[in-house]
Protein backbone atom coordinates (compact mmCIF):
# COMPACT_ATOMS: atom_id res chain seq x y z
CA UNK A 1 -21.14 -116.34 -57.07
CA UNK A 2 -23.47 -119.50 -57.18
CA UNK A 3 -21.91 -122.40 -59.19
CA UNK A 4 -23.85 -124.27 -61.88
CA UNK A 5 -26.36 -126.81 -60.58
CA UNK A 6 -26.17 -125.64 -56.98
CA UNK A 7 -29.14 -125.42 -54.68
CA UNK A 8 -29.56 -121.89 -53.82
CA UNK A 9 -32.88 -122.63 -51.65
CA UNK A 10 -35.55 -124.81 -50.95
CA UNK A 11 -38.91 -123.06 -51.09
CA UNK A 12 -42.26 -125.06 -49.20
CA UNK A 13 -45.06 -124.91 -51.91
CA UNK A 14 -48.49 -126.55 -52.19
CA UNK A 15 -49.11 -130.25 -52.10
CA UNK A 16 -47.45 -132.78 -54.85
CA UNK A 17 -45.42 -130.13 -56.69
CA UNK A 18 -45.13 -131.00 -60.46
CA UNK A 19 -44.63 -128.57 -63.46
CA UNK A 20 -42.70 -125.95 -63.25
CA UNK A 21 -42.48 -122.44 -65.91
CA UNK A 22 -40.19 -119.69 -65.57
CA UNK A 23 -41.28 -116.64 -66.76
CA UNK A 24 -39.76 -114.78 -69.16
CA UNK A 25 -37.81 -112.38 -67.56
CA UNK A 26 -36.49 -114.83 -64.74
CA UNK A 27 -38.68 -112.75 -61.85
CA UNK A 28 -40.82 -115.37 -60.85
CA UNK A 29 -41.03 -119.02 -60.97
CA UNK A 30 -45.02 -120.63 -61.51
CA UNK A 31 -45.44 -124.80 -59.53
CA UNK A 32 -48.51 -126.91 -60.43
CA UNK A 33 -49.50 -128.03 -57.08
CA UNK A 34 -50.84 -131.45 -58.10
CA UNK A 35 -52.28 -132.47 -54.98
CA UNK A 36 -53.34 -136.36 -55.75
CA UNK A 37 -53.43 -136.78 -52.49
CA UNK A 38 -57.43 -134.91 -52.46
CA UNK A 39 -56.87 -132.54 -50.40
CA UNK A 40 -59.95 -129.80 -50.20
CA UNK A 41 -58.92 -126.90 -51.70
CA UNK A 42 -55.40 -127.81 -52.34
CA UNK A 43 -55.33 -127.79 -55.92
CA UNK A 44 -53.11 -124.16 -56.75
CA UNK A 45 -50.26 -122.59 -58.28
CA UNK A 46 -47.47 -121.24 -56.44
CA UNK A 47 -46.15 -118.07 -57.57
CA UNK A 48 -42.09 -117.54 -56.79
CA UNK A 49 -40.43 -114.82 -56.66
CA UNK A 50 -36.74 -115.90 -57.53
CA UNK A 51 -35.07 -112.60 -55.96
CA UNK A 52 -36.35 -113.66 -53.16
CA UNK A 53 -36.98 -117.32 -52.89
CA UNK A 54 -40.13 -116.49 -51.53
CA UNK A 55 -43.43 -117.73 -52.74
CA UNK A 56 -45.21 -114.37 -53.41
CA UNK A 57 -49.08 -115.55 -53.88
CA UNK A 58 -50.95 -119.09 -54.42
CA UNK A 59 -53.52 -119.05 -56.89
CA UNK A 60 -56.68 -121.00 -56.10
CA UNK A 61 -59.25 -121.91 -58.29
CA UNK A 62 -62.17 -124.74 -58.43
CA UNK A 63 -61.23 -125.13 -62.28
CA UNK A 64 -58.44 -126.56 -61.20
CA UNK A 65 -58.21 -130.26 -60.89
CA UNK A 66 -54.79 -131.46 -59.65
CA UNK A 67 -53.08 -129.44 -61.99
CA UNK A 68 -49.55 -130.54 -63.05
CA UNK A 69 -48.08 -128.45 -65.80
CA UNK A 70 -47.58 -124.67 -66.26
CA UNK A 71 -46.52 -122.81 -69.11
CA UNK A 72 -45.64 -119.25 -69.47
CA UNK A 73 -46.15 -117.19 -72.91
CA UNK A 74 -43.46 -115.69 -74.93
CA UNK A 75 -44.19 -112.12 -73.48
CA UNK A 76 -44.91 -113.13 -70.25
CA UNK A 77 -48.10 -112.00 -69.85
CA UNK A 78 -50.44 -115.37 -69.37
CA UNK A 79 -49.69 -118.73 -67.72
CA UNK A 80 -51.55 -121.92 -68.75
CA UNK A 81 -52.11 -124.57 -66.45
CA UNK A 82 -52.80 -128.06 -67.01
């Protein structure tokens, strides 16, 4: 039984964590990893998998440019990162 607002874990992501989307289904949780610190090739999105607490894969891409939003679609199917 976990209680409302209770800290269930603490999972280590990427640098500066800022947005955060859950997807649809609750399976997985998406973090902007901001990284204003500069960091080379720091800039990602964590991927979560909440039955776990475990981060399942970090996406990388030289689009991104300290990204610090994410948001999931209705169906689950895309995630948009700002």
């Amino acid at each position: 039984l976990t209680l409302p607002n209770t800290v269930v874990a603490t999972v280590n992501v990427g640098v500066t964590p800022a947005g955060l989307a859950i997807t649809p289904d609750s399976k997985y949780a998406y973090v902007a990893n901001n990284n204003n610190y500069g960091l080379p090739n720091s800039d990602s999105v964590s991927v979560i998998n909440l039955a776990t607490n475990f981060v399942e894969t970090t996406i990388t891409c030289t689009c991104f440019f300290e990204p610090y939003t994410v948001t999931i679609n209705a169906a689950g199917t895309r995630a948009y990162v700002t």
